[in-house]
PDB file of N, CA and C in Angstrom:
ATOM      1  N   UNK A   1       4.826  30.816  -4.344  1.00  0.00           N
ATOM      2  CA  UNK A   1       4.075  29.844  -3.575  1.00  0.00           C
ATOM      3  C   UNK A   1       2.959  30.572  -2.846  1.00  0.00           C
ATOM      4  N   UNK A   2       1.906  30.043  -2.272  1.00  0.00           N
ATOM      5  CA  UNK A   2       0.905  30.481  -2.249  1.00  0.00           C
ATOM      6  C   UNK A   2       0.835  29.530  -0.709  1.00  0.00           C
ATOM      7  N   UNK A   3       0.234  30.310   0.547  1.00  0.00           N
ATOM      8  CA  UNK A   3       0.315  30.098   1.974  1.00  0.00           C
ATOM      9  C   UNK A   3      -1.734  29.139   1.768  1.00  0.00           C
ATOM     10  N   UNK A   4      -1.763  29.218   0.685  1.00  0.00           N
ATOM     11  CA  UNK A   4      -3.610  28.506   0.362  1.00  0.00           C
ATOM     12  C   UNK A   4      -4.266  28.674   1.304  1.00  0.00           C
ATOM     13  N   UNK A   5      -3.996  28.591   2.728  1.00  0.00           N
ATOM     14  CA  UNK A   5      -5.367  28.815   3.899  1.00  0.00           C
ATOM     15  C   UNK A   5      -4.580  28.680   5.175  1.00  0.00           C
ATOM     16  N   UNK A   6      -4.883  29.111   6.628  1.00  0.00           N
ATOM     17  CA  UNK A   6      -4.581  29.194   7.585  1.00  0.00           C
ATOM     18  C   UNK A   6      -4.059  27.830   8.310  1.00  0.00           C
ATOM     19  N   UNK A   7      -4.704  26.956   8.239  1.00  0.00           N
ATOM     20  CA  UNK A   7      -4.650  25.689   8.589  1.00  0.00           C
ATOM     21  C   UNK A   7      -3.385  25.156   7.885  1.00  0.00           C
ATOM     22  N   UNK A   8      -2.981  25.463   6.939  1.00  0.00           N
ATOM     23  CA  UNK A   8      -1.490  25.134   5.914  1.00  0.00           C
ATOM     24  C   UNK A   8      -0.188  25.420   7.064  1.00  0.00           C
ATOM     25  N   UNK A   9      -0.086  26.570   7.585  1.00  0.00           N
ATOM     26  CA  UNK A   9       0.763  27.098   8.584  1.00  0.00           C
ATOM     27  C   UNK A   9       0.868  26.119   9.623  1.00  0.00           C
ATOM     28  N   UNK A  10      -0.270  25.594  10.365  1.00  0.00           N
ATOM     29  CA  UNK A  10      -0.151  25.239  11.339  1.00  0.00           C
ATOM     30  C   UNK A  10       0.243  23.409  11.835  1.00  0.00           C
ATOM     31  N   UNK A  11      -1.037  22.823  10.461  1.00  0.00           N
ATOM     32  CA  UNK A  11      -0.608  21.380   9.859  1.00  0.00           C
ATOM     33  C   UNK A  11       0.464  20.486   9.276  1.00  0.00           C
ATOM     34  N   UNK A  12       0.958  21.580   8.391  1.00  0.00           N
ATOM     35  CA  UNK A  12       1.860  21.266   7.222  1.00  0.00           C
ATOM     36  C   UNK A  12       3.151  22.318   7.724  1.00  0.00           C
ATOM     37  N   UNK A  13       3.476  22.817   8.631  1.00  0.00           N
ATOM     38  CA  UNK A  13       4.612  23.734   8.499  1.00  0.00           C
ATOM     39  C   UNK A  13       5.982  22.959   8.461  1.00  0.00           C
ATOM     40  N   UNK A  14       6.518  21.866   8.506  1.00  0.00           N
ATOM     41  CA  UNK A  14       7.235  21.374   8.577  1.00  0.00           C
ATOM     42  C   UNK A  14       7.414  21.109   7.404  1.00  0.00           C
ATOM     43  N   UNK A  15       6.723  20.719   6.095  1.00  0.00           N
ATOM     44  CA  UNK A  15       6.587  20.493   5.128  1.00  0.00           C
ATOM     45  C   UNK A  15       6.701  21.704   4.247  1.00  0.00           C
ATOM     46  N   UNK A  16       5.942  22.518   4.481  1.00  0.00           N
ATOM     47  CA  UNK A  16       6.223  24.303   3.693  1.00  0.00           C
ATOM     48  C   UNK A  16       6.993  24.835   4.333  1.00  0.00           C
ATOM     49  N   UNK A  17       7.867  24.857   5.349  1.00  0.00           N
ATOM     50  CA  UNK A  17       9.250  25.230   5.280  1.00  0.00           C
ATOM     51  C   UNK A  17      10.282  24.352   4.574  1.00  0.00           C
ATOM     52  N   UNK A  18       9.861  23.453   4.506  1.00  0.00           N
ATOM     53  CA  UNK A  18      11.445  22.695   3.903  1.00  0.00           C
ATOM     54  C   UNK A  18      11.265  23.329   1.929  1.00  0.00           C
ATOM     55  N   UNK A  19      10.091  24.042   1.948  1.00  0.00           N
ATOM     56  CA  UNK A  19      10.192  24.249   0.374  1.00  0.00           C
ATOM     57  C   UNK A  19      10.363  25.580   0.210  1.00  0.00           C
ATOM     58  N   UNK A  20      10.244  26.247   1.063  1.00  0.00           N
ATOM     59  CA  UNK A  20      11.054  28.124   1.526  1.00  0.00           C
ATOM     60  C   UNK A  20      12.403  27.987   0.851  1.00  0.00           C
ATOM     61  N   UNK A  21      13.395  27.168   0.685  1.00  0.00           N
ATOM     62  CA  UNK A  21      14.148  28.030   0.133  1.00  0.00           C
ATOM     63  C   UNK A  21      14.551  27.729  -1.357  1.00  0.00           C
ATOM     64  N   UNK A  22      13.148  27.232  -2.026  1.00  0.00           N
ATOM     65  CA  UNK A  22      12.494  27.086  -3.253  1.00  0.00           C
ATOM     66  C   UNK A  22      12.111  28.164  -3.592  1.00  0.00           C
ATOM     67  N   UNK A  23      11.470  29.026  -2.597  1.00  0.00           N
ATOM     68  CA  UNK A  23      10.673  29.691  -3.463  1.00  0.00           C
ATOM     69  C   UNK A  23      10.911  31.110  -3.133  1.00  0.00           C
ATOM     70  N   UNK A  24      11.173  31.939  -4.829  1.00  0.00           N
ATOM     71  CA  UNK A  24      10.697  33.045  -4.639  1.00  0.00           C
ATOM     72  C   UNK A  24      10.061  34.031  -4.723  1.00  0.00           C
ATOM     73  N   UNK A  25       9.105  34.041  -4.449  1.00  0.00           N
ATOM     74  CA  UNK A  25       7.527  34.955  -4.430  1.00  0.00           C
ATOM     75  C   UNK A  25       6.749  34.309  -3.421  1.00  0.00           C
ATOM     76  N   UNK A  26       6.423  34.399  -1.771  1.00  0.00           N
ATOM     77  CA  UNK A  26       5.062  33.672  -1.334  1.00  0.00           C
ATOM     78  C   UNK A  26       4.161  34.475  -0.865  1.00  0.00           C
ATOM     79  N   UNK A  27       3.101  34.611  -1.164  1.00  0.00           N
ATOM     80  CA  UNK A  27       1.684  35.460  -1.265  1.00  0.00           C
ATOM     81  C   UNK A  27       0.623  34.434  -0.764  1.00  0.00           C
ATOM     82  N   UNK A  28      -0.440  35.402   0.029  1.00  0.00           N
ATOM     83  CA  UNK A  28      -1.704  35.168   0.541  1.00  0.00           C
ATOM     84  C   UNK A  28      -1.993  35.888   1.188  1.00  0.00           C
ATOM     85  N   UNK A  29      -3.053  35.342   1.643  1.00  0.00           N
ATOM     86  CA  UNK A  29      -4.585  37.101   2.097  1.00  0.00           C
ATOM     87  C   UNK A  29      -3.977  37.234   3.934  1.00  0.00           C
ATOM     88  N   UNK A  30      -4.451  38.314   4.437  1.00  0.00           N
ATOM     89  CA  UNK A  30      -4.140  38.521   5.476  1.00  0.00           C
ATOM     90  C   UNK A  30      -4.137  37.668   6.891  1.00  0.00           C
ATOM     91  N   UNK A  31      -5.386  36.923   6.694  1.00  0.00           N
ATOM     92  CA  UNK A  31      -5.871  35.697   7.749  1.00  0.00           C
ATOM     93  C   UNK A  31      -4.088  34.674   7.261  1.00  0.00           C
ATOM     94  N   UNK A  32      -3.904  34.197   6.259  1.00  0.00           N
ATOM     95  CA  UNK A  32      -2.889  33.526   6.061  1.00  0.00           C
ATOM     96  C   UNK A  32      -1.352  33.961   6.016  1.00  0.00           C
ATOM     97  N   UNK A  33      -1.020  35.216   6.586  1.00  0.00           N
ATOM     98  CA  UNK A  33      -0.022  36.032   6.659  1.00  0.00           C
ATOM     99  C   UNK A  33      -0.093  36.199   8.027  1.00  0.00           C
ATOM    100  N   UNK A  34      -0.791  36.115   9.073  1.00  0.00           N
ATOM    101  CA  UNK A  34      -0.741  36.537  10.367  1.00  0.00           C
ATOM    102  C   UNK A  34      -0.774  34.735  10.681  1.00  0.00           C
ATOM    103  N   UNK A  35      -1.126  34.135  10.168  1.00  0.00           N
ATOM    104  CA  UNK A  35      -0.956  32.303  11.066  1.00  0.00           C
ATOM    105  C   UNK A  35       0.459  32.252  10.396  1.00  0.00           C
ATOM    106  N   UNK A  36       0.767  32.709   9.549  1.00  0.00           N
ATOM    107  CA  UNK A  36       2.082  32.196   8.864  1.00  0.00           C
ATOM    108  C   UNK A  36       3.379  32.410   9.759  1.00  0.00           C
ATOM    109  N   UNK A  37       2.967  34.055  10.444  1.00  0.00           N
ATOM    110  CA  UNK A  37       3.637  34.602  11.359  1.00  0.00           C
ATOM    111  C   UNK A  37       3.886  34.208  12.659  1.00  0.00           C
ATOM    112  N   UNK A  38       2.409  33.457  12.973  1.00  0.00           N
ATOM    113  CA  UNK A  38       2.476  33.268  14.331  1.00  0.00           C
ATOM    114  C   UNK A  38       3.118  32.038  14.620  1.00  0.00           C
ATOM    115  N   UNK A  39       3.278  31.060  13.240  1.00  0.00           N
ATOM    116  CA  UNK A  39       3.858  29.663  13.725  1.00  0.00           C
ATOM    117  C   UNK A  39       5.275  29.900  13.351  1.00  0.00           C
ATOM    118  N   UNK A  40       5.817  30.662  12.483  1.00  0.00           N
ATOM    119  CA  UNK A  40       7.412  31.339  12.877  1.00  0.00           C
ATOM    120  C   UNK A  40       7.558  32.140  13.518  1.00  0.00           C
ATOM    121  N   UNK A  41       7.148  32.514  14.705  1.00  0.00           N
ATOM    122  CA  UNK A  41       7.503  33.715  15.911  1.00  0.00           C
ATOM    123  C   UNK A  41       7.982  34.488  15.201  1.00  0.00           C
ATOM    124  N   UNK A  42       7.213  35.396  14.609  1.00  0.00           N
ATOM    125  CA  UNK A  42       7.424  36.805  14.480  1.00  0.00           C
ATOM    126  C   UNK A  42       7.583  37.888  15.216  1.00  0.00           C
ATOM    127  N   UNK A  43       6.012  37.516  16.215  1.00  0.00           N
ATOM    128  CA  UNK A  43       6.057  38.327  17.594  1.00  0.00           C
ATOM    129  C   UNK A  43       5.416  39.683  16.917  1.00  0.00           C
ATOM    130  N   UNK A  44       4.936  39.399  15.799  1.00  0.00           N
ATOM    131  CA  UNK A  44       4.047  40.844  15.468  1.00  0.00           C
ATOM    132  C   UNK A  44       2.749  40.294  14.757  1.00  0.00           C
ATOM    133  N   UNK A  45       1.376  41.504  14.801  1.00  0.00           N
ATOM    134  CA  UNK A  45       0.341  40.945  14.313  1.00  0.00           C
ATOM    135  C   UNK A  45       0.519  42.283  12.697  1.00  0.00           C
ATOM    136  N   UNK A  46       1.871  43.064  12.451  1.00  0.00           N
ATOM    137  CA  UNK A  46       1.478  44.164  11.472  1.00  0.00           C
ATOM    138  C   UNK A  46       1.923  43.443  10.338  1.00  0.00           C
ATOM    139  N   UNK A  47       0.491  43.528   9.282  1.00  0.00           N
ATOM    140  CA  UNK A  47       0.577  42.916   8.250  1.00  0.00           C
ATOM    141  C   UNK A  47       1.884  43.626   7.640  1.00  0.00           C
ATOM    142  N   UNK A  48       2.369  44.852   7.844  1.00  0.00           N
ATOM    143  CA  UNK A  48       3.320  45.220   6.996  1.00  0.00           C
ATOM    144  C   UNK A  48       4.471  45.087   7.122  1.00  0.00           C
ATOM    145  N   UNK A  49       4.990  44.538   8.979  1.00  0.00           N
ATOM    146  CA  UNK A  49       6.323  44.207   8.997  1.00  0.00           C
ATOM    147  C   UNK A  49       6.114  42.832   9.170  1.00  0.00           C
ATOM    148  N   UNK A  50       5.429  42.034   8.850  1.00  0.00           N
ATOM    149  CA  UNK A  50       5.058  40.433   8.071  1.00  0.00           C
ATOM    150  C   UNK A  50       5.691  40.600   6.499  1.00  0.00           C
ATOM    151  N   UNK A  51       5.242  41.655   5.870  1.00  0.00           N
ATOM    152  CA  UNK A  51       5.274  41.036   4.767  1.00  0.00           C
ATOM    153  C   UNK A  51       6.589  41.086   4.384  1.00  0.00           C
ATOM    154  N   UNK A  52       7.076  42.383   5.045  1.00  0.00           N
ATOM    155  CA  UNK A  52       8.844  42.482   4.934  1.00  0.00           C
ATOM    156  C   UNK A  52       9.707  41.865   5.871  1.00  0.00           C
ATOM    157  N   UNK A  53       9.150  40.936   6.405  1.00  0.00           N
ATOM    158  CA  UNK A  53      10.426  40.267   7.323  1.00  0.00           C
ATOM    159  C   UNK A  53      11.288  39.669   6.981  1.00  0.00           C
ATOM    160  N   UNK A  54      12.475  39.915   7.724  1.00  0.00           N
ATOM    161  CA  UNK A  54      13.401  38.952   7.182  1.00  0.00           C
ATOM    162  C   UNK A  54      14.325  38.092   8.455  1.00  0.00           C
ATOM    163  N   UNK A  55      14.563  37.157   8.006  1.00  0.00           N
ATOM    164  CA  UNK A  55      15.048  36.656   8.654  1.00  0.00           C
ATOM    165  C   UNK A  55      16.450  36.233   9.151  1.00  0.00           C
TER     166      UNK A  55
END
């Protein structure tokens, strides 16, 4: 699945979480990996413990 643009995170998150545990592979560019983060409290801005988080 694909995070498509920043605004996806913040609009639609209720909607692209309920399909998280659909999917496995989700990819996008950095701007869309740090909103992705910030609307699931990550509490970090490092793209690299974003991309490995777990939950």
């Amino acid at each position: 699945m694909n995070l498509s643009a920043p605004f996806i995170c913040e609009i639609f998150n209720k909607q692209q979480m309920q399909m998280m545990p659909y999917v496995d592979i989700l990819f996008g560019n950095e701007t869309e990996a740090l909103a992705f983060a910030k609307q699931q409290n990550f509490q970090t801005e490092d793209l690299h413990a974003i991309a490995f988080y777990k939950n």
